[in-house]
Protein backbone atom coordinates (compact mmCIF):
# COMPACT_ATOMS: atom_id res chain seq x y z
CA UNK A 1 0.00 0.00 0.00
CA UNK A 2 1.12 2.99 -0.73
CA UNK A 3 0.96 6.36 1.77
CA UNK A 4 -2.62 7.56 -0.68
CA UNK A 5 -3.94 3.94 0.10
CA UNK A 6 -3.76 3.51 3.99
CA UNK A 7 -5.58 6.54 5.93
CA UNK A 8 -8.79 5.26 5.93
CA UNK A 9 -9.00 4.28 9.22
CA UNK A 10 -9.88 7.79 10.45
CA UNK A 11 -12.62 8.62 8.17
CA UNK A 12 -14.29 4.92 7.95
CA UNK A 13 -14.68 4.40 11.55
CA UNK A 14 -15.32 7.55 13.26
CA UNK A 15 -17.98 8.42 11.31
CA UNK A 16 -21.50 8.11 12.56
CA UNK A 17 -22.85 7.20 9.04
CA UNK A 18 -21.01 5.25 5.96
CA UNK A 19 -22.31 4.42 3.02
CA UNK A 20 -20.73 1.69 0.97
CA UNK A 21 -21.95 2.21 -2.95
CA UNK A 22 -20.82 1.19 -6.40
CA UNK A 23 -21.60 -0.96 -9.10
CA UNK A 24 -23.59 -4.02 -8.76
CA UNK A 25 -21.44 -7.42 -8.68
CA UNK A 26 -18.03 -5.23 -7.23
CA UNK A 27 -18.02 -6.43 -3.67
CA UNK A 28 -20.12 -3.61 -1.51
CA UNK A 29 -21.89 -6.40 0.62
CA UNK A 30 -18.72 -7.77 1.21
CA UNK A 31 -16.62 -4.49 1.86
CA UNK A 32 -19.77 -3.40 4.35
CA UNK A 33 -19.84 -6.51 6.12
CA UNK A 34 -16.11 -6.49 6.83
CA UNK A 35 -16.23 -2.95 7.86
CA UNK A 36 -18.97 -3.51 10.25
CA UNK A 37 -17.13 -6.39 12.03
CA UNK A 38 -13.90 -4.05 12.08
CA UNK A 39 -16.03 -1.57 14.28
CA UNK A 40 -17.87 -3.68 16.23
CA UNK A 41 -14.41 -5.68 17.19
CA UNK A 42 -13.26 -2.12 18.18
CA UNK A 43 -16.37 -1.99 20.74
CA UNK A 44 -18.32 0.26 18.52
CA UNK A 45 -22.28 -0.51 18.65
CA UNK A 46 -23.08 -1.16 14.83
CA UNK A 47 -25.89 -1.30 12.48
CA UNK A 48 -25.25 -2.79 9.17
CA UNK A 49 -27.80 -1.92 6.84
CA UNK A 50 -29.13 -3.47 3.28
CA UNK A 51 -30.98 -1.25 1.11
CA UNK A 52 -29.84 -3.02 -1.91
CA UNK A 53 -33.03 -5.03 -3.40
CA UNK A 54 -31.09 -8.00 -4.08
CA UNK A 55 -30.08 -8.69 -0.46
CA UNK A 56 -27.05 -10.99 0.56
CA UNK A 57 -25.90 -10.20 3.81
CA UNK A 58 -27.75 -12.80 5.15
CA UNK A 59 -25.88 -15.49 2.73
CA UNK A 60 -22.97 -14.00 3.29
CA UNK A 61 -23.50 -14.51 7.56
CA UNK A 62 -25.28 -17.79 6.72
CA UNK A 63 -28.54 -16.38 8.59
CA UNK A 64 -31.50 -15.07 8.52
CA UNK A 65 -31.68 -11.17 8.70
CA UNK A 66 -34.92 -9.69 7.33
CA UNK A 67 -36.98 -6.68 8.17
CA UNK A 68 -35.53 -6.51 11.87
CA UNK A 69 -32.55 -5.65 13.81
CA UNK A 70 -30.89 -8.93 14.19
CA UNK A 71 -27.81 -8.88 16.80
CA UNK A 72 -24.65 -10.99 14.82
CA UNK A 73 -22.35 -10.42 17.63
CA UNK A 74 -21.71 -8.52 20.76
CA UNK A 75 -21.54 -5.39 19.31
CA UNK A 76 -23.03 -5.96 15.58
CA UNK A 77 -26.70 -6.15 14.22
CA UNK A 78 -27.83 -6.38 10.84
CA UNK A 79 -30.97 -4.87 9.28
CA UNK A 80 -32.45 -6.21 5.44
CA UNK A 81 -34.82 -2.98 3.92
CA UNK A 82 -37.35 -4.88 1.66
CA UNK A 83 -38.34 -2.27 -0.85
CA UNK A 84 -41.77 -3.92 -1.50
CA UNK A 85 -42.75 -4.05 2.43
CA UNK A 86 -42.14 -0.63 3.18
CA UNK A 87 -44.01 0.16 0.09
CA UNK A 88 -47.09 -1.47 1.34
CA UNK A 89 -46.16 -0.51 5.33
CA UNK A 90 -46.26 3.05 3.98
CA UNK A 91 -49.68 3.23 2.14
CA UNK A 92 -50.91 1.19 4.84
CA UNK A 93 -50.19 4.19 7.14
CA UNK A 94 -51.44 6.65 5.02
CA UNK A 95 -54.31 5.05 4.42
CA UNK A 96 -55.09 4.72 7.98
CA UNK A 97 -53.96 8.52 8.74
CA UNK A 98 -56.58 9.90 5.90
CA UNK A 99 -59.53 7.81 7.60
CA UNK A 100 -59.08 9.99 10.12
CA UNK A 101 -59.54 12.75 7.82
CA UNK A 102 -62.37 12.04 5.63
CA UNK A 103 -65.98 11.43 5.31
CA UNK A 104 -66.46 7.38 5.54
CA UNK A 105 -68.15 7.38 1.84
CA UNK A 106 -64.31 8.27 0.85
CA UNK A 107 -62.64 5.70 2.20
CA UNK A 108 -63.02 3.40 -0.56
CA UNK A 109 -62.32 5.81 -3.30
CA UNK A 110 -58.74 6.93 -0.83
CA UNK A 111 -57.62 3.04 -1.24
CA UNK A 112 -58.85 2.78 -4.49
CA UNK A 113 -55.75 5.95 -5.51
CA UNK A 114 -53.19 4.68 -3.10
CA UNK A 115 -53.57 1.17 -4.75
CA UNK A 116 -52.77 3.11 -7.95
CA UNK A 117 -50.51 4.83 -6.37
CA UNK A 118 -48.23 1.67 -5.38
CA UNK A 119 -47.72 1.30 -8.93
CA UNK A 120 -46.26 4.97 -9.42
CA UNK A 121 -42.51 6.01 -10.24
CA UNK A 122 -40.82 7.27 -7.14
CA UNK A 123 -43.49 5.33 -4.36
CA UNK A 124 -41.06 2.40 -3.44
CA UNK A 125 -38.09 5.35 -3.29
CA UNK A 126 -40.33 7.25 -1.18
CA UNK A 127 -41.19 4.46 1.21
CA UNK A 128 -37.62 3.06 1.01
CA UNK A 129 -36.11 6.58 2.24
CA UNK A 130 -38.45 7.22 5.20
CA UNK A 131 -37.11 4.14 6.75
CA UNK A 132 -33.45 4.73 5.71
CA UNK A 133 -34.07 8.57 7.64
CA UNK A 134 -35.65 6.58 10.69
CA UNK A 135 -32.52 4.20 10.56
CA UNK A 136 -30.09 7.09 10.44
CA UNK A 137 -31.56 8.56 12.97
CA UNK A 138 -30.29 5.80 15.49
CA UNK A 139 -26.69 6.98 14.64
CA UNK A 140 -25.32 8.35 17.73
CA UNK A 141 -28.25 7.00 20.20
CA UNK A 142 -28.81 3.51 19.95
CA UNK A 143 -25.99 2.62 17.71
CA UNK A 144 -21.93 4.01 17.75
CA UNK A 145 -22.09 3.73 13.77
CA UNK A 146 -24.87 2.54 11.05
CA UNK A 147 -23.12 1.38 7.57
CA UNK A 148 -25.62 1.53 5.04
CA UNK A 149 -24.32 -1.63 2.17
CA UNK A 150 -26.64 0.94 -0.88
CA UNK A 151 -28.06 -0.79 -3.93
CA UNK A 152 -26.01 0.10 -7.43
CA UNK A 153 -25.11 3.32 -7.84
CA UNK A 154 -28.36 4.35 -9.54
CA UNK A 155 -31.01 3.30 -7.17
CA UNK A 156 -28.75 5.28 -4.74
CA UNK A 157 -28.35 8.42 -6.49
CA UNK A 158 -32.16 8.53 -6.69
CA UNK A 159 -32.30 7.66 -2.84
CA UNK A 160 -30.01 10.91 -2.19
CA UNK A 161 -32.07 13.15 -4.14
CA UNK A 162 -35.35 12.05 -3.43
CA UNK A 163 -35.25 14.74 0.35
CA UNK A 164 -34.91 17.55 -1.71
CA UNK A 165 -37.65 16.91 -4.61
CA UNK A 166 -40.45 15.62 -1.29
CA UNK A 167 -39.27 19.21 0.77
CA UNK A 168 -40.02 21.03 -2.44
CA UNK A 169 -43.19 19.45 -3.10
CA UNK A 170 -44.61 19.19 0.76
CA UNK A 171 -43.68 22.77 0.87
CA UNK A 172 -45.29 23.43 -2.25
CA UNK A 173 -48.57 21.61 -1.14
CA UNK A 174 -48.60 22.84 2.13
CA UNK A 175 -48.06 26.25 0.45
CA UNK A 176 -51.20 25.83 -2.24
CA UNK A 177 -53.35 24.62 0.91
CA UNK A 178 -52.55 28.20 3.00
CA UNK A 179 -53.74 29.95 0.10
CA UNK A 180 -56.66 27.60 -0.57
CA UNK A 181 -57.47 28.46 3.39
CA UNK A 182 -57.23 31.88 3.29
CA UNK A 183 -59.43 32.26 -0.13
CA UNK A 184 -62.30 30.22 1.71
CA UNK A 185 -62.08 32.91 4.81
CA UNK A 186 -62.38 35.60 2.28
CA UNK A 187 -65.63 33.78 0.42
CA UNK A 188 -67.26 32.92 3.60
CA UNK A 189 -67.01 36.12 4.82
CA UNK A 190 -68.34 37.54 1.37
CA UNK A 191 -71.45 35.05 2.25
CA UNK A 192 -70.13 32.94 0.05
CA UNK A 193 -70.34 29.86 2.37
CA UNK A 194 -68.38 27.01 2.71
CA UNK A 195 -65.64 26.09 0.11
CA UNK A 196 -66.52 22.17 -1.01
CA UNK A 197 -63.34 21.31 -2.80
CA UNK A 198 -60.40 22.70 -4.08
CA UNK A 199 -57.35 20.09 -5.28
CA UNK A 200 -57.69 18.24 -2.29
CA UNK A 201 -61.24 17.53 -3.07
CA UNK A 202 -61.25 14.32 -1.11
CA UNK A 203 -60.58 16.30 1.85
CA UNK A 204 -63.02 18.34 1.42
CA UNK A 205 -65.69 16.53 1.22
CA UNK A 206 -65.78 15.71 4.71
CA UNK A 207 -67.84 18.30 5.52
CA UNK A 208 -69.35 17.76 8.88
CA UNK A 209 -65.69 17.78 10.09
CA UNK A 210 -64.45 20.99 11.92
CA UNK A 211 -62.34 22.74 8.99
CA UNK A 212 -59.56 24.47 11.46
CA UNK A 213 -58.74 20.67 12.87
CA UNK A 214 -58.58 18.97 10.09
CA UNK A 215 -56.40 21.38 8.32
CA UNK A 216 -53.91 21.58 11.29
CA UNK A 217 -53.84 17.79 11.37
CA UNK A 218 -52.63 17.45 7.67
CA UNK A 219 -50.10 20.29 7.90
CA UNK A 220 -48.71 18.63 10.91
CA UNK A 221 -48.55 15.26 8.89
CA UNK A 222 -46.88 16.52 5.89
CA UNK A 223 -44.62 19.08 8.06
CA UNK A 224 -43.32 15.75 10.40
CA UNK A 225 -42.64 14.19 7.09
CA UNK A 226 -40.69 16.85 5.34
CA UNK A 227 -38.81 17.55 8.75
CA UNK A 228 -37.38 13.73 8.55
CA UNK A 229 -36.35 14.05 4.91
CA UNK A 230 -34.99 17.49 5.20
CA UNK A 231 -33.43 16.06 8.78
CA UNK A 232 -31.60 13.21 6.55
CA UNK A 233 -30.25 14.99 3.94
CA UNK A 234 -28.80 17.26 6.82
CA UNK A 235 -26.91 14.44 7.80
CA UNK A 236 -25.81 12.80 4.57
CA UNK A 237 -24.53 16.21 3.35
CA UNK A 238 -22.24 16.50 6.90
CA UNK A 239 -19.28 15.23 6.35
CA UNK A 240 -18.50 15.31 10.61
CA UNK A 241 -20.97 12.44 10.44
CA UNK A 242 -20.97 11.09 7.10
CA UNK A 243 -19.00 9.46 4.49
CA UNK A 244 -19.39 7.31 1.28
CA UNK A 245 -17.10 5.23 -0.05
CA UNK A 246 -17.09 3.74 -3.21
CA UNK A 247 -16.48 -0.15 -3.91
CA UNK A 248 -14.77 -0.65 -7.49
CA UNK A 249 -12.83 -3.54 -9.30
CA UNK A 250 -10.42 -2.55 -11.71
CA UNK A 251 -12.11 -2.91 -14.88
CA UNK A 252 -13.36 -0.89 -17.83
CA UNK A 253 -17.07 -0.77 -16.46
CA UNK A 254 -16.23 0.13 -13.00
CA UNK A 255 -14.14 2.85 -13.39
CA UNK A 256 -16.21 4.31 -15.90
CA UNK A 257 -19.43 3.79 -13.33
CA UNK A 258 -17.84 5.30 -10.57
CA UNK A 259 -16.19 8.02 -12.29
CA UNK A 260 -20.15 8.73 -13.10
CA UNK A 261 -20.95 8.16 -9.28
CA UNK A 262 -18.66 10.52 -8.09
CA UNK A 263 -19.28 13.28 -10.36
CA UNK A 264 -22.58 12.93 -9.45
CA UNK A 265 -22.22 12.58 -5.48
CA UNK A 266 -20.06 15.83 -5.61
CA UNK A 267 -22.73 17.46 -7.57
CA UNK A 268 -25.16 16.74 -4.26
CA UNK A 269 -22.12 17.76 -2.01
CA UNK A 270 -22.26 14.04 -0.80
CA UNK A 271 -18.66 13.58 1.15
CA UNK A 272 -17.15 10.98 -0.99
CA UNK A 273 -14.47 9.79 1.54
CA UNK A 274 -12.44 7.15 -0.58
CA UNK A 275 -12.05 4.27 -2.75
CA UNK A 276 -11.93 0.57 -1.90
CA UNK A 277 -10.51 -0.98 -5.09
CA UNK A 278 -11.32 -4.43 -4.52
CA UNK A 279 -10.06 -8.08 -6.18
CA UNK A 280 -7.01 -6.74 -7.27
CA UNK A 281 -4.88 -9.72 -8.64
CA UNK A 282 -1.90 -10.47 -6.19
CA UNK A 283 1.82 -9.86 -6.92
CA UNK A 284 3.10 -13.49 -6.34
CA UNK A 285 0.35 -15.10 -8.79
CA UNK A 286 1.99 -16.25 -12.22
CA UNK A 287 1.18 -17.68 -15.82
CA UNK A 288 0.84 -16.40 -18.98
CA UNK A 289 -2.75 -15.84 -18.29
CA UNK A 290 -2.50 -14.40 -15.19
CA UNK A 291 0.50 -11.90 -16.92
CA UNK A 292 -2.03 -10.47 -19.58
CA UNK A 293 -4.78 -10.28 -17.19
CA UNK A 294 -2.18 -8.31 -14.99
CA UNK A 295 -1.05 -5.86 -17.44
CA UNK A 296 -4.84 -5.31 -18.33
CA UNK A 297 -5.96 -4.61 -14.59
CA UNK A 298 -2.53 -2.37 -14.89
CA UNK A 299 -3.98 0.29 -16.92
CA UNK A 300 -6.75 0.66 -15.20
CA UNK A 301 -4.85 0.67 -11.57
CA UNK A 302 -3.44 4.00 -13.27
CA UNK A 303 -6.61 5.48 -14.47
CA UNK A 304 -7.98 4.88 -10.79
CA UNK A 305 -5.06 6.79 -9.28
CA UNK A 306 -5.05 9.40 -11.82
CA UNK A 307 -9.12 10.16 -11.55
CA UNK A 308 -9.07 9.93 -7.85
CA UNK A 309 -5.68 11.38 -6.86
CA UNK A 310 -7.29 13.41 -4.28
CA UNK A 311 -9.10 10.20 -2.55
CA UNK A 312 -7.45 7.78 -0.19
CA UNK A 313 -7.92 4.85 -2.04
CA UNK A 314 -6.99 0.70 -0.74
CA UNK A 315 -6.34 -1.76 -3.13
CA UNK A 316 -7.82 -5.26 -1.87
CA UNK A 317 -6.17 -8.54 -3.75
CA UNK A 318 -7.97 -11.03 -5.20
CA UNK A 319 -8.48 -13.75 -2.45
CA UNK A 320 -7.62 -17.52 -3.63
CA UNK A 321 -11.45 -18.39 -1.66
CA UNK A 322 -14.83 -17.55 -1.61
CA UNK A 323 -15.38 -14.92 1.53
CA UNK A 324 -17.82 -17.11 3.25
CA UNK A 325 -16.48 -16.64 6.92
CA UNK A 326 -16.38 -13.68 10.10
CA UNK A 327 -13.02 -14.36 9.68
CA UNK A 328 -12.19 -13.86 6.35
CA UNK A 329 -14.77 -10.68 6.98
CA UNK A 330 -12.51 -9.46 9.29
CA UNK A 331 -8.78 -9.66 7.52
CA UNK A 332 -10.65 -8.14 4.94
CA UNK A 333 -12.20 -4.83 7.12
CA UNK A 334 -8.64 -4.66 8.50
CA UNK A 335 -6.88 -4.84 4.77
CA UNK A 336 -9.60 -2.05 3.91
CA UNK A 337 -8.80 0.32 7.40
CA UNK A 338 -4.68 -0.30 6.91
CA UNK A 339 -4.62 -2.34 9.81
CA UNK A 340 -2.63 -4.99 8.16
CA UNK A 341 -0.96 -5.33 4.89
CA UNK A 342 -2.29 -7.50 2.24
């Protein structure tokens, strides 16, 4: 390793927050895993997170994980995010909430949109992201460190833009129902009586309910929501408590994907913290073969440290196994931190 390739240690595991990202197939589940066993052999209480789709932390533990915190070891717990669960956990709740805020005869035409709804762009990201803010949230009370293992680099970029676009429409909404308000004051006091609908017709049809209440309770609901996405992105963009790190293997796809990922994370002022360069082939293996497969991975090795010359970046060989222990987890979170050479 050289001097650019060791430093990690600092930023990895003193941050409250880490997100592991990259391409899909490079070795994030892997790199996250051994990270999280790093810290929690170091004492630290951590939270290892999947948000990737296609989960495999709990094949790579050789347990099952799911929905819940699930403790690994003394200090280590591991948490699956199902996509399609929170989907349906979150239009459960909303339908629930806007019972509470109709007229009865609407209920079935409120489960008949959010059914729809379920089916729209952005609703799994949506869903997917309120629980990721609740989870960050425990950084720094329950938990020393969360490390979030993302899903590719796509899904995630969506996932870190997704707080801004909800603030902007929430405040939007909440701003188009003030003005609603007010113009119904000014009608009713023209003896124009009561205002039936405006875009929010479904809420206001429920007439026989006390107008001020009802209105207070929806603002409050979409203000506790935009608070906790606008609260997250306040995190991910601190780079005291944050840091992403991007997993690549030193091939043409990969560096072109996460020279697009970091471009991109920059853009959103996302603290990119370093590189983990990961199956790199080792020094001692031979063959004619292995020699042109060398001098391939070469090149790229050089585009990697002439993109990122700013990042700390640790190279990670190529192991002769399968990583399919805690052990092998480990040497490979302390190969990753500079704790031991390679």
């Amino acid at each position: 390793m050289t001097s650019t390739e060791s430093p990690l240690l600092h930023h990895l595991l003193t941050r409250r927050l880490l997100f592991v990202g990259g391409k899909g197939g490079v070795g994030k589940t892997t790199t996250a895993a051994a990270l999280a066993l790093v810290a929690a052999e170091r004492d630290r209480r951590c939270l290892l997170v999947s948000t990737d789709p296609a989960h495999s932390l709990a094949d790579l533990f050789g347990r099952t994980i799911g929905h819940r915190e699930t403790a690994l070891t003394a200090s280590l717990w591991a948490l699956e995010i199902d996509p399609d669960r929170q989907a349906d956990e979150h239009l459960e709740t909303v339908k629930a909430r806007m019972r509470r805020l109709v007229h009865p005869r609407s209920f079935a035409e409120i489960d008949r949109q959010l059914d729809l709804a379920r089916h729209a762009p952005g609703t799994m990201e949506a869903a997917m992201l309120e629980r990721v803010a609740e989870v960050m949230a425990l950084a720094g009370d329950r938990y020393d460190q969360v490390i979030f293992d993302t899903a590719p680099t796509g899904h995630t970029v969506r996932l870190l833009s997704l707080p801004e676009v909800m603030a902007a429409w929430m405040d939007g909404l909440l701003g188009h129902r003030e003005r609603s308000a007010r113009l119904g004051s000014a009608l009713r006091q023209l003896g124009g009586g009561r205002v039936k609908g405006d875009d929010l017709s479904l809420l206001e049809s429920a007439s026989d309910h006390d107008e001020g209440s009802r209105d207070q309770q929806l603002n409050e609901l979409l203000q506790t929501r935009r608070r906790k996405f606008v609260r997250a992105r306040e995190l991910l963009l601190d780079k005291d408590l944050s840091a992403f790190v991007l997993v690549l293997n030193p091939d043409r796809l990969a560096v072109l994907e996460t020279i697009k990922a970091h471009d991109i994370l920059t853009r959103f002022s996302v603290p990119v913290t370093g590189l983990v360069v990961n199956r790199v082939l080792p020094t001692d293996a031979d063959g004619a073969f292995l020699d042109a497969r060398r001098r391939q991975e070469a090149r790229y090795l050089q585009q990697i440290d002439q993109v990122f010359a700013r990042l700390p970046r640790v190279r990670v060989p190529l192991l002769p196994d399968e990583v399919n222990d805690m052990e092998t987890l480990r040497r490979l979170g302390r190969i990753i931190v500079g704790a031991v050479g390679p």
